[in-house]
C-alpha atoms as a PDB file:
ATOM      1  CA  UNK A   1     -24.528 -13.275  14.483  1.00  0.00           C
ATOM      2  CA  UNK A   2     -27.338 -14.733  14.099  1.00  0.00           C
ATOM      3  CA  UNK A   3     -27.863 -18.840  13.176  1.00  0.00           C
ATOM      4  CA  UNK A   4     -28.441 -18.371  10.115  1.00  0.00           C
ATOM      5  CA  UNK A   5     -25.828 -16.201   9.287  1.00  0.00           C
ATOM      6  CA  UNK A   6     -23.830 -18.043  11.142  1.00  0.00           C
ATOM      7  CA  UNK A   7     -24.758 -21.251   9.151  1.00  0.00           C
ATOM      8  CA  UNK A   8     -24.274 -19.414   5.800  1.00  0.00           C
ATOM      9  CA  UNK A   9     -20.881 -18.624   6.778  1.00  0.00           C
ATOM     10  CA  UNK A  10     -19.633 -22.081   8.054  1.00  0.00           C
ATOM     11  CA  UNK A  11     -20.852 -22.518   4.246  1.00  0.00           C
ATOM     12  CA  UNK A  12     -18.601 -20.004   3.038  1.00  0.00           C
ATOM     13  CA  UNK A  13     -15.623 -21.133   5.504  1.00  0.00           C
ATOM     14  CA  UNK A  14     -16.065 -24.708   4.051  1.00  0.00           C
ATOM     15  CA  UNK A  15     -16.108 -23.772   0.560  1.00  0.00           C
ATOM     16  CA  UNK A  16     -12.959 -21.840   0.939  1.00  0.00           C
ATOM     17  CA  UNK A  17     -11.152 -24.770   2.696  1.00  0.00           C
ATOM     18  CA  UNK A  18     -11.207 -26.760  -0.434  1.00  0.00           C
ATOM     19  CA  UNK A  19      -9.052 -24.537  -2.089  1.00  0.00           C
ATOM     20  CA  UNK A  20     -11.539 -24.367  -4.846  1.00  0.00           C
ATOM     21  CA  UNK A  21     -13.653 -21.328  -4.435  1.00  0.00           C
ATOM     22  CA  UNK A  22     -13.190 -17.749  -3.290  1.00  0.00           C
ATOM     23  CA  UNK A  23     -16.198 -15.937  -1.478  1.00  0.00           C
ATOM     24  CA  UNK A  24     -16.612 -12.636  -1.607  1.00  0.00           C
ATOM     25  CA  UNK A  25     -18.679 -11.536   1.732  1.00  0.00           C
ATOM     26  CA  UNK A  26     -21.046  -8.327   1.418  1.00  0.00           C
ATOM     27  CA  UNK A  27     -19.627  -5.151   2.814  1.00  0.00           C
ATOM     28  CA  UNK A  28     -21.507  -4.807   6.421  1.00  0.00           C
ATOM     29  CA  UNK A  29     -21.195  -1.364   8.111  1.00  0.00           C
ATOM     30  CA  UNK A  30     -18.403  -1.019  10.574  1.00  0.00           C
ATOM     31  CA  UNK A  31     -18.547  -1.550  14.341  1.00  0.00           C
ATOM     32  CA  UNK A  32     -17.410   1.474  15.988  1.00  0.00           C
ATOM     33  CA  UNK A  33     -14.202   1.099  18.029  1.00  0.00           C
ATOM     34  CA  UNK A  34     -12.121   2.750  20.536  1.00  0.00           C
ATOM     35  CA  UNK A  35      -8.985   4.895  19.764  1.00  0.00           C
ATOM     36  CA  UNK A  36      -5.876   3.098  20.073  1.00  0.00           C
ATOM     37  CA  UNK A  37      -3.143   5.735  19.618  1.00  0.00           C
ATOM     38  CA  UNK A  38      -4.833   9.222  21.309  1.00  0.00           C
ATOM     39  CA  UNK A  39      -6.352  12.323  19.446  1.00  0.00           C
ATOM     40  CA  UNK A  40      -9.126  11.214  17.110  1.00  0.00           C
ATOM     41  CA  UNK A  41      -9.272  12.984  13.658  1.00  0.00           C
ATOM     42  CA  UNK A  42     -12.380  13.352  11.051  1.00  0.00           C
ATOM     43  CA  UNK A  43     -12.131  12.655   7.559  1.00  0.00           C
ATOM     44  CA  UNK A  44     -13.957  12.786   5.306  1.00  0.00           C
ATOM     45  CA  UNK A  45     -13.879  10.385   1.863  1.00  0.00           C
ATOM     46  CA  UNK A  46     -15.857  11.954  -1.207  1.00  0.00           C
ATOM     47  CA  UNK A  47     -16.907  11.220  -4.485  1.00  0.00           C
ATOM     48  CA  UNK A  48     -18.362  12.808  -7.340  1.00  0.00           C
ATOM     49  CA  UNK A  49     -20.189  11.916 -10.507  1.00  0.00           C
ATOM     50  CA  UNK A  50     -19.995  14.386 -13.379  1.00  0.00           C
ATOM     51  CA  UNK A  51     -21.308  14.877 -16.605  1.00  0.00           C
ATOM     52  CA  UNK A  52     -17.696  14.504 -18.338  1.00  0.00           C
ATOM     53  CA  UNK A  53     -14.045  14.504 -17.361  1.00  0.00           C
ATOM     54  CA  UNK A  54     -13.621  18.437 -17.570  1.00  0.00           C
ATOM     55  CA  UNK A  55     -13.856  20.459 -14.586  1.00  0.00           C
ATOM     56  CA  UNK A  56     -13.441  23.720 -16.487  1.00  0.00           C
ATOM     57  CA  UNK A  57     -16.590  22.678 -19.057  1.00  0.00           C
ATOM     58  CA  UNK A  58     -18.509  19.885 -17.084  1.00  0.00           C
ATOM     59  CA  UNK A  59     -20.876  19.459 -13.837  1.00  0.00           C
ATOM     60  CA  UNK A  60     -21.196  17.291 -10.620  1.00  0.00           C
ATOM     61  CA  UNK A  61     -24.010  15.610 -11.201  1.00  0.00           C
ATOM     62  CA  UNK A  62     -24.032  13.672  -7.780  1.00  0.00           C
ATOM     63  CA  UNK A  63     -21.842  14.384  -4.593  1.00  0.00           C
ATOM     64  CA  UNK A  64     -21.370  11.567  -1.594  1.00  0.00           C
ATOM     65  CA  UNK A  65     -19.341  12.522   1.512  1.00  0.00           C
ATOM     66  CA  UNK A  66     -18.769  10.016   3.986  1.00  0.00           C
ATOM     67  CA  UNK A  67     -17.462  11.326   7.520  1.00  0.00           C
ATOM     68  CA  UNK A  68     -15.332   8.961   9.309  1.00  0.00           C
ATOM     69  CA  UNK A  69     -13.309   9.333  12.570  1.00  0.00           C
ATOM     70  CA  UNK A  70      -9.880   7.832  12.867  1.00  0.00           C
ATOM     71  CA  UNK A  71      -6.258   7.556  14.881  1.00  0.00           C
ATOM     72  CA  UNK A  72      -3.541   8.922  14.543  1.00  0.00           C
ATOM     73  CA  UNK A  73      -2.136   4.821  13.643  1.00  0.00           C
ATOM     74  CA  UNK A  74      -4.508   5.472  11.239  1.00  0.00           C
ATOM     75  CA  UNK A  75      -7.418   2.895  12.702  1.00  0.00           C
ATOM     76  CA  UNK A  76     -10.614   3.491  11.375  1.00  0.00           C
ATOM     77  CA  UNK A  77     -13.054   4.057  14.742  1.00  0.00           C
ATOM     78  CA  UNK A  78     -16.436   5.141  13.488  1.00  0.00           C
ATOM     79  CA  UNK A  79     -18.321   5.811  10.363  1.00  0.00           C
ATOM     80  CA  UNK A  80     -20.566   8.611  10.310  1.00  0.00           C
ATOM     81  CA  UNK A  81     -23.589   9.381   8.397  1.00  0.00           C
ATOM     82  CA  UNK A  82     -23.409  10.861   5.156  1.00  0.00           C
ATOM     83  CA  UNK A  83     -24.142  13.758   2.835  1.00  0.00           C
ATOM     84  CA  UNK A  84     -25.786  12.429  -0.617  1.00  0.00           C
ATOM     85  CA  UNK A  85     -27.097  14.790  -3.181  1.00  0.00           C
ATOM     86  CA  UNK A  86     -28.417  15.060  -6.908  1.00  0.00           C
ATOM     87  CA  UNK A  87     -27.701  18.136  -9.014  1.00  0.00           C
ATOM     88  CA  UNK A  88     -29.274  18.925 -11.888  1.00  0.00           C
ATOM     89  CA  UNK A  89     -26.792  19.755 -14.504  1.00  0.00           C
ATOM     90  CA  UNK A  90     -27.000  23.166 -17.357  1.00  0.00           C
ATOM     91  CA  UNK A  91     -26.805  20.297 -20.262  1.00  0.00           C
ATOM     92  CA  UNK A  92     -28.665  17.311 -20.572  1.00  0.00           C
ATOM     93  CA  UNK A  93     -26.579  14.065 -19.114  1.00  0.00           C
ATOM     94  CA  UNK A  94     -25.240  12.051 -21.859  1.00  0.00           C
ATOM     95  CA  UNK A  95     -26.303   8.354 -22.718  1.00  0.00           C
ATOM     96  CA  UNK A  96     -22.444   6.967 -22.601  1.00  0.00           C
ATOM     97  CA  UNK A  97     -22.667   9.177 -18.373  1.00  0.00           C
ATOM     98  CA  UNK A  98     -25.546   7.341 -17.621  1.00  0.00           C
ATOM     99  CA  UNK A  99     -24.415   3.911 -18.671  1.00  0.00           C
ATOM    100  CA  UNK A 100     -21.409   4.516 -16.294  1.00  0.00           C
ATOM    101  CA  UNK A 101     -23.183   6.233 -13.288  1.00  0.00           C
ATOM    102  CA  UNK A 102     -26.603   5.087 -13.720  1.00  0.00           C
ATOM    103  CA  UNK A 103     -27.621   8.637 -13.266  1.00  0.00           C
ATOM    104  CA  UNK A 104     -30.585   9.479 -15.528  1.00  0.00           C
ATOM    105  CA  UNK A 105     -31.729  13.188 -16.615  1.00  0.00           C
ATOM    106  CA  UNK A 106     -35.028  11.737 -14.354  1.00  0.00           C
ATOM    107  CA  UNK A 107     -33.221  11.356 -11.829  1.00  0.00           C
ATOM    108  CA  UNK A 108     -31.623  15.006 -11.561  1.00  0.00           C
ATOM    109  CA  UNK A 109     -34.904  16.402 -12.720  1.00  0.00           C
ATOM    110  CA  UNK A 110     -35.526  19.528 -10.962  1.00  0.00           C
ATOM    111  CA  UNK A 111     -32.437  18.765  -8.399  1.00  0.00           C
ATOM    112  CA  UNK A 112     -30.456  21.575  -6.657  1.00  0.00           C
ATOM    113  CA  UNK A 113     -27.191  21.208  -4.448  1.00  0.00           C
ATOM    114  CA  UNK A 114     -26.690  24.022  -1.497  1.00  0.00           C
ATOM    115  CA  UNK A 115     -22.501  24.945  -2.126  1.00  0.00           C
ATOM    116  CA  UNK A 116     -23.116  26.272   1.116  1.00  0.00           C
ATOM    117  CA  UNK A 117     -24.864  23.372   3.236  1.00  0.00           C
ATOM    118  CA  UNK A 118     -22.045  21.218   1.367  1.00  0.00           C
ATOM    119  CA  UNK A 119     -19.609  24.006   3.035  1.00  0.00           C
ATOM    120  CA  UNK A 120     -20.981  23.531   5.982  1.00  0.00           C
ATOM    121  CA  UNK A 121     -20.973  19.682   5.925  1.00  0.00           C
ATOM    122  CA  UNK A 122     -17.226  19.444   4.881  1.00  0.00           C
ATOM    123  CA  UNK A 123     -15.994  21.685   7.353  1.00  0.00           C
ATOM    124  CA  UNK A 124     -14.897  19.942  10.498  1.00  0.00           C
ATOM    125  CA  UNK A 125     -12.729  17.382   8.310  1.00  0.00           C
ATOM    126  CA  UNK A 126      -9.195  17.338   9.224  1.00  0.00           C
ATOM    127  CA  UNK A 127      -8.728  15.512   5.602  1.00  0.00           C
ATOM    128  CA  UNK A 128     -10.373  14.884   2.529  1.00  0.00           C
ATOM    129  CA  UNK A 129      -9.535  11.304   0.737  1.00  0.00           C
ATOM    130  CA  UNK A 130     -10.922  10.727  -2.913  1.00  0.00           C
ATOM    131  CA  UNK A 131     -10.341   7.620  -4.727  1.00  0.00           C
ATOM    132  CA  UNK A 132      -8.562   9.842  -7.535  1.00  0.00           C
ATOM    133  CA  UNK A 133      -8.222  12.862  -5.785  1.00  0.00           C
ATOM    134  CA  UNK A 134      -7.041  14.140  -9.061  1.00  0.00           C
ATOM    135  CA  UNK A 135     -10.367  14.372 -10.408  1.00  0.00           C
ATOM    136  CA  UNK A 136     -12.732  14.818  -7.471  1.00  0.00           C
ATOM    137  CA  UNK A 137     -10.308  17.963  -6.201  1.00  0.00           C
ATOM    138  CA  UNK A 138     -10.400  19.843  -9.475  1.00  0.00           C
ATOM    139  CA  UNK A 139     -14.596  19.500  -9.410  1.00  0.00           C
ATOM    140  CA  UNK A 140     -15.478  20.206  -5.903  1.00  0.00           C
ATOM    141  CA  UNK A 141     -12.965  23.281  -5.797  1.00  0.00           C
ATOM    142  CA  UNK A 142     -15.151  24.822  -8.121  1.00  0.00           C
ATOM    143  CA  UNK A 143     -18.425  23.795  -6.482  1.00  0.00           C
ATOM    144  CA  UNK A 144     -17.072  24.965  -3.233  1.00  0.00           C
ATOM    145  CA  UNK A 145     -14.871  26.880  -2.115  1.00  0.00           C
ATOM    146  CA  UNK A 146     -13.826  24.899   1.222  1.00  0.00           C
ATOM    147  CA  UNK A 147     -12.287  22.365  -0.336  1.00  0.00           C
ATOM    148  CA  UNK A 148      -9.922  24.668  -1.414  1.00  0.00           C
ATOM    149  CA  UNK A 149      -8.184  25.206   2.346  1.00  0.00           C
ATOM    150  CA  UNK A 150      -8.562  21.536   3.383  1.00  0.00           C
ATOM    151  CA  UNK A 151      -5.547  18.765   2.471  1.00  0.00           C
ATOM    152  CA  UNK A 152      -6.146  16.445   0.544  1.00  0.00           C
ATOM    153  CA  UNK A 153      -5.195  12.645   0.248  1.00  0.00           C
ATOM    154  CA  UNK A 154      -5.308   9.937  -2.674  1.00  0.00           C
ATOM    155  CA  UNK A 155      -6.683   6.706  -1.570  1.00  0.00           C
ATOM    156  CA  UNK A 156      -5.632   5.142  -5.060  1.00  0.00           C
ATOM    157  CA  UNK A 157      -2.241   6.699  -5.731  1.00  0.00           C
ATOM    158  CA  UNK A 158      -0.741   7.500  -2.722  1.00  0.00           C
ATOM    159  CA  UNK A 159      -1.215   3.467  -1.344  1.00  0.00           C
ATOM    160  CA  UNK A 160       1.322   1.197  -2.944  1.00  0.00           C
ATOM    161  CA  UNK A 161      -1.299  -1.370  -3.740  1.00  0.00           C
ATOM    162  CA  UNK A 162       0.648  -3.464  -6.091  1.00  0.00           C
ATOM    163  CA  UNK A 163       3.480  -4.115  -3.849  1.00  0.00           C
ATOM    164  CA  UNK A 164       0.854  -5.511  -1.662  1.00  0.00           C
ATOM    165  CA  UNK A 165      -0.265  -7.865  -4.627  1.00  0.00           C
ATOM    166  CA  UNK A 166      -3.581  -6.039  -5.919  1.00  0.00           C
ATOM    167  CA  UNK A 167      -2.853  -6.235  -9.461  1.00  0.00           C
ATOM    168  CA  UNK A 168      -4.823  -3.174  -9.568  1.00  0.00           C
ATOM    169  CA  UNK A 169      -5.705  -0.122  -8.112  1.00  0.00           C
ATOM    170  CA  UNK A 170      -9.759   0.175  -9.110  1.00  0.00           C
ATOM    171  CA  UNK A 171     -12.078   0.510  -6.109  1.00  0.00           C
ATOM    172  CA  UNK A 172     -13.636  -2.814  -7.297  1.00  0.00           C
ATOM    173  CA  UNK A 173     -10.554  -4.717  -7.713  1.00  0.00           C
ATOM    174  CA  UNK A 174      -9.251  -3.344  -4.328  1.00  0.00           C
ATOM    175  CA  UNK A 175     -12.867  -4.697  -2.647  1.00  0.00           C
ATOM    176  CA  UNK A 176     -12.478  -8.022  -4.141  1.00  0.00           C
ATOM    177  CA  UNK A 177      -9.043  -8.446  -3.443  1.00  0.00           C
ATOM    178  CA  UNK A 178      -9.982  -7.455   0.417  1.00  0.00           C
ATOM    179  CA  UNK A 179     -13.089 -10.681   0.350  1.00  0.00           C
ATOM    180  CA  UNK A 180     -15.931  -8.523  -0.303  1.00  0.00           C
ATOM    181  CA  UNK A 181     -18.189  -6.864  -2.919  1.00  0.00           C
ATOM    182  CA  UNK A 182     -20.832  -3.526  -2.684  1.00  0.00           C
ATOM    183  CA  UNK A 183     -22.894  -1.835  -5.088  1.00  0.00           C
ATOM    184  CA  UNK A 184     -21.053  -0.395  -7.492  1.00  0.00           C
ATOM    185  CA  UNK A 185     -21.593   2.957  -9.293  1.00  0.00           C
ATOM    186  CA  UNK A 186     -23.464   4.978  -6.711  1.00  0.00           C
ATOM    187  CA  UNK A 187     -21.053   7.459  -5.197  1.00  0.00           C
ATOM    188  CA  UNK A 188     -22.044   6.863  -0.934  1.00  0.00           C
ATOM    189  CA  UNK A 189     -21.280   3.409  -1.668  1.00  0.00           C
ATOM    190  CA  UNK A 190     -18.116   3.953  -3.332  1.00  0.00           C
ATOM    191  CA  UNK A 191     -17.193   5.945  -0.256  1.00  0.00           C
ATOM    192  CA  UNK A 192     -18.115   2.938   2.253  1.00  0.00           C
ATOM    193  CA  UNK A 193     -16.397   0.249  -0.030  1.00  0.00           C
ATOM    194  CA  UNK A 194     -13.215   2.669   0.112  1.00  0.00           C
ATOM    195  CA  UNK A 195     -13.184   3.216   3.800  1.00  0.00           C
ATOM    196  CA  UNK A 196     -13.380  -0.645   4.791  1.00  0.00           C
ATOM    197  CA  UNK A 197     -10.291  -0.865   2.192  1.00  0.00           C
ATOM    198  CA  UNK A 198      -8.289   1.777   4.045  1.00  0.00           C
ATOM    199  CA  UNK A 199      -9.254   0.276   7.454  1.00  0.00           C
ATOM    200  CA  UNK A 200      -8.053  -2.971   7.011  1.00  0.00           C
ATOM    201  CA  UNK A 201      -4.506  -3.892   7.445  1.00  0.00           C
ATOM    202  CA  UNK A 202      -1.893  -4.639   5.015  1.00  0.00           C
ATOM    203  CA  UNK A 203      -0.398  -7.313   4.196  1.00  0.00           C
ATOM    204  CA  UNK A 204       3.076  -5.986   4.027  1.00  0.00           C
ATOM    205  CA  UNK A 205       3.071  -4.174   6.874  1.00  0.00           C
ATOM    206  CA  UNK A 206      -0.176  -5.401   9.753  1.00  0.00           C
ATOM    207  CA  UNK A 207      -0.746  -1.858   9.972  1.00  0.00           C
ATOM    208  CA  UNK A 208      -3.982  -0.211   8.379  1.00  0.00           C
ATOM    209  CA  UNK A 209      -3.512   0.980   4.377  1.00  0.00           C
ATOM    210  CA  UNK A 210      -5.136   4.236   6.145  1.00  0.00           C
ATOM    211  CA  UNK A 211      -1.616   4.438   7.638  1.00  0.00           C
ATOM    212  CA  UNK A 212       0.096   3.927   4.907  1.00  0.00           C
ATOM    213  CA  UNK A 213      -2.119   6.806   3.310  1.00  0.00           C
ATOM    214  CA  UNK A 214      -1.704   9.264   6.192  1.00  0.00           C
ATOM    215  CA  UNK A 215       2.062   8.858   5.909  1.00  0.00           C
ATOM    216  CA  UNK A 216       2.704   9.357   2.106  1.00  0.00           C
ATOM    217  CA  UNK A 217      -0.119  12.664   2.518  1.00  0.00           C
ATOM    218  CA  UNK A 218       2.047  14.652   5.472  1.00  0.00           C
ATOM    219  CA  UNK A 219       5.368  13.964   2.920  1.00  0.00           C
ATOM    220  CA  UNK A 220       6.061  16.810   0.983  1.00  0.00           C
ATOM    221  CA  UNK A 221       6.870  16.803  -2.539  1.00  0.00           C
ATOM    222  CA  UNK A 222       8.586  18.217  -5.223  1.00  0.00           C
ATOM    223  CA  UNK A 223       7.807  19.236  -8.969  1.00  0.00           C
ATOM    224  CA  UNK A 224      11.081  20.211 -11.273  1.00  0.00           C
ATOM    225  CA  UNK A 225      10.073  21.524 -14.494  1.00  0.00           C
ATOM    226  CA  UNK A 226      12.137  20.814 -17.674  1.00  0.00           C
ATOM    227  CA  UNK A 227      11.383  24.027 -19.416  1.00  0.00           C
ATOM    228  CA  UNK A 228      13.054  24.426 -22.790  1.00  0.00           C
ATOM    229  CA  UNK A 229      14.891  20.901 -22.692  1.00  0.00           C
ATOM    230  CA  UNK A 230      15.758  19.947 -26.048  1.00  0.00           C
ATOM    231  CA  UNK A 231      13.342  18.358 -28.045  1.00  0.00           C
ATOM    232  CA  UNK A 232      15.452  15.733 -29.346  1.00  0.00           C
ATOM    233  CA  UNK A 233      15.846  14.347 -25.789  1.00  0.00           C
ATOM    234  CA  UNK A 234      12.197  14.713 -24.737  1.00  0.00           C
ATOM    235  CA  UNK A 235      11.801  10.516 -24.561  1.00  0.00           C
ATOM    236  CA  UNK A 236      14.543  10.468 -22.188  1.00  0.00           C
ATOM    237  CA  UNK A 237      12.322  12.425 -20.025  1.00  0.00           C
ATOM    238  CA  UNK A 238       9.796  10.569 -20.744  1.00  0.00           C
ATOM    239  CA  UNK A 239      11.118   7.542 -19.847  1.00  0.00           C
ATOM    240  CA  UNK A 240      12.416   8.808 -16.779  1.00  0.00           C
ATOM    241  CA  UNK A 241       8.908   9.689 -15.601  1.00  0.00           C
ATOM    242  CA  UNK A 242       8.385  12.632 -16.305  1.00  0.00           C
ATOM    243  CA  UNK A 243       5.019  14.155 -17.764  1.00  0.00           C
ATOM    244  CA  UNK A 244       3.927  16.873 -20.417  1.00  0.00           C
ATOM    245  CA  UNK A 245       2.020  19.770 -19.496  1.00  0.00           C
ATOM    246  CA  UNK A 246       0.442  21.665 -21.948  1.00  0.00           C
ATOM    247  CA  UNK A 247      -2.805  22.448 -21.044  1.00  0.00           C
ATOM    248  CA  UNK A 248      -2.158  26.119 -20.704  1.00  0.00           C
ATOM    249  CA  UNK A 249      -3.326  26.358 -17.177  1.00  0.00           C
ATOM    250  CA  UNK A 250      -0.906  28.867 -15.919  1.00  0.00           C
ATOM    251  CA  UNK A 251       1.955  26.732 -15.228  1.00  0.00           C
ATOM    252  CA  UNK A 252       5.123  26.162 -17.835  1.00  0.00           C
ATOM    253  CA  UNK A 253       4.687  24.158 -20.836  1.00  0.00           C
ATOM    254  CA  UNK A 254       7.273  22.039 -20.341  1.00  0.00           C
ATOM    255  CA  UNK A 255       7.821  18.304 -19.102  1.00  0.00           C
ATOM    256  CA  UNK A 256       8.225  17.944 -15.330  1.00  0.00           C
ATOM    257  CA  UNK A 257       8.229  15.222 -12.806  1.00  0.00           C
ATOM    258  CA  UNK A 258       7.149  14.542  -9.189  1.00  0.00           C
ATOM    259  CA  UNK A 259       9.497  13.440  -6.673  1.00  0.00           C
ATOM    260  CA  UNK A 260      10.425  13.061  -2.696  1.00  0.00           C
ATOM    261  CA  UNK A 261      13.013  14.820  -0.505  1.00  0.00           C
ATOM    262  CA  UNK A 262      15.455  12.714  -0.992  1.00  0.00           C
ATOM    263  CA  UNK A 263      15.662  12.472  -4.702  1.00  0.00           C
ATOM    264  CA  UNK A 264      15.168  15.913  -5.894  1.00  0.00           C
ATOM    265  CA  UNK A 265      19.060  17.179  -5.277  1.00  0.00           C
ATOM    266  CA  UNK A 266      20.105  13.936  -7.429  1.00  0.00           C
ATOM    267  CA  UNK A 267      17.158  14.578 -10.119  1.00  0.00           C
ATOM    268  CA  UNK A 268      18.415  18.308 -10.991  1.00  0.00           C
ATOM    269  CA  UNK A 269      22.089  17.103 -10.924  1.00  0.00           C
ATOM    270  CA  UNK A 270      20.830  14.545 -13.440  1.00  0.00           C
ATOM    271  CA  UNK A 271      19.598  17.407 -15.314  1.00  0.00           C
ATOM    272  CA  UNK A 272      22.027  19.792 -16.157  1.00  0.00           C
ATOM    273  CA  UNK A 273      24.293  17.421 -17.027  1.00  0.00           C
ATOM    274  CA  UNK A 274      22.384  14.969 -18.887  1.00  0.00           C
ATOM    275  CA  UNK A 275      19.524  17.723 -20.516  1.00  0.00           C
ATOM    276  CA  UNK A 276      21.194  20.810 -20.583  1.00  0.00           C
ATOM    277  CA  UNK A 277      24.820  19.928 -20.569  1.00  0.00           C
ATOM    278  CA  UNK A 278      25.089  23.346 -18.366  1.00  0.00           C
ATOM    279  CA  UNK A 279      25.027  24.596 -14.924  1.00  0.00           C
ATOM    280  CA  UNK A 280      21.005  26.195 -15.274  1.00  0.00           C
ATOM    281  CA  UNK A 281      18.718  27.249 -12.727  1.00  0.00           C
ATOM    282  CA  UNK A 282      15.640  25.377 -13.340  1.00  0.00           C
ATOM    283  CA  UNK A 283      11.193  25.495 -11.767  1.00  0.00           C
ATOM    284  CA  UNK A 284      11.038  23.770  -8.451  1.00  0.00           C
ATOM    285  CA  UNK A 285       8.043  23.717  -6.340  1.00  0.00           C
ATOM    286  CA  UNK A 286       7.016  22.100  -3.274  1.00  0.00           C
ATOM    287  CA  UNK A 287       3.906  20.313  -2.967  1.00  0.00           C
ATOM    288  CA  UNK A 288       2.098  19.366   0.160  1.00  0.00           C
ATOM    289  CA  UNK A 289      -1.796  18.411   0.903  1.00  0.00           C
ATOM    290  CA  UNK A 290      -2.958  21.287   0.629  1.00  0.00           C
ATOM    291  CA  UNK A 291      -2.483  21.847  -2.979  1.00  0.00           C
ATOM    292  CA  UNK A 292      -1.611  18.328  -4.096  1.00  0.00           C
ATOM    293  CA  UNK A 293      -3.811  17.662  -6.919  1.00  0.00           C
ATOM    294  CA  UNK A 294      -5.400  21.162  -7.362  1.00  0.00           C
ATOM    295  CA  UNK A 295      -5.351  22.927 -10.255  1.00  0.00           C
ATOM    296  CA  UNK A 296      -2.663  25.494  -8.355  1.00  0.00           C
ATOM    297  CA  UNK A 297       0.361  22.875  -9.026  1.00  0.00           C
END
């Protein structure tokens, strides 16, 4: 550290010593470090921007992937360079896309997107981590089809952020909560900003939210499908958690609901004797990284 960055933050340090103020530091690239628990793993955190929310009718108009090595205690040890490329979508990008990305129809102008150097990039990862691996999964699958055989992780639902006291899960609200701030929007810096989040340690816990990430991906999970469950009852299910699928994308029409190992025995008890008021044989599936939030479950 230089003096004056070492002046600017005895500024910062004194300012926050009041009590009064709250400084939010810019995110700096990470040092690398040395494994702490063995065999090193590569992941690889990616992010897409598209020209809507629908995979089946809409395009990736930019891809990041960020390769980063990492424990198994889930320490963060290096960050590598990354992939970053425009694609020039069939349509032309909306006004209300480009207010949210900052993606123009300039910009993309004449832009192409390899699936198969993308393939090739994507390949050694061990993992892939989205921030809403919900949406980014769906996308890339179609772009590519090696995404399709790697697991997949959810660096925004599968933390328990709240009970660490983010009162939100949004990258930015995750950043600030952690003391610093990036440029928003672009999807390589969304990556970055969501890597330093998973590499530092939780409050809850001292141990890295990448941790806590790596654990709740390796769990398996189940989905039990309420198919047919009387109508009259449906916000009982709701209530309960579960959700309504009726997208017609090969699986039932019917409410269903995710849960662990532990609860699913009590959950189909629950049931047939609450739902169905008879012994039934109902949908169960397990659910593991592989296919967690695909368009297969």
């Amino acid at each position: 550290m230089d003096d004056k960055t070492a002046h600017l933050e005895a500024m910062a340090e004194a300012l926050e010593a009041t009590g009064r103020y709250r400084v939010l530091r810019k995110l700096e690239p990470r040092a690398a470090q040395a494994s702490l628990a063995g065999p090193v793993r590569t992941g690889l955190f990616v992010d897409v921007e598209t020209t809507g929310l629908d995979p089946a009718r809409d395009e990736i108009i930019e891809l990041a992937m960020t390769p980063f090595l990492y424990d198994l205690s889930g320490q963060v040890l290096e960050v590598g360079a990354a992939f970053e490329g425009l694609r020039e979508p069939a349509t032309r990008i909306s006004a209300e896309i480009t207010a949210l990305t900052g993606i123009t129809n300039e910009m993309v102008a004449g832009q192409v997107m390899d699936p198969a150097a993308v393939a090739s990039f994507a390949a050694p990862a061990a993992l892939v981590i989205a921030h809403n691996a919900a949406f980014d999964r769906r996308f890339l699958e179609r772009f590519c089809e090696t995404f399709t055989t790697k697991p997949w992780a959810c660096s925004m639902s599968q933390v328990d952020w709240s009970a660490d006291g983010h009162e939100g899960a949004r990258l930015a609200h995750l950043a600030a909560g952690a003391g610093f701030f990036y440029d928003k929007h672009r999807a390589h810096n969304d990556c970055l900003a969501a890597i330093e989040i998973l590499a530092r340690p939780m409050k809850s816990s001292g141990r890295p939210a990448l941790a806590h990430l790596l654990d709740e991906a390796r769990r398996p999970t189940w989905r039990i499908w309420a198919e047919n469950s009387p109508y009259d009852l449906k916000d009982v299910l709701k209530a309960r958690g579960y959700r309504w699928n009726g997208d017609g994308n090969g699986s039932p029409k019917a409410w269903y609901i995710d849960l662990g190992e532990g609860a699913r025995e009590a959950e189909l008890t629950f049931l047939r004797a609450e739902i169905y008021q008879r012994d039934i044989e109902l949908l169960v599936r397990r659910i593991d990284a592989y296919d967690r939030f695909s368009e297969r479950v």
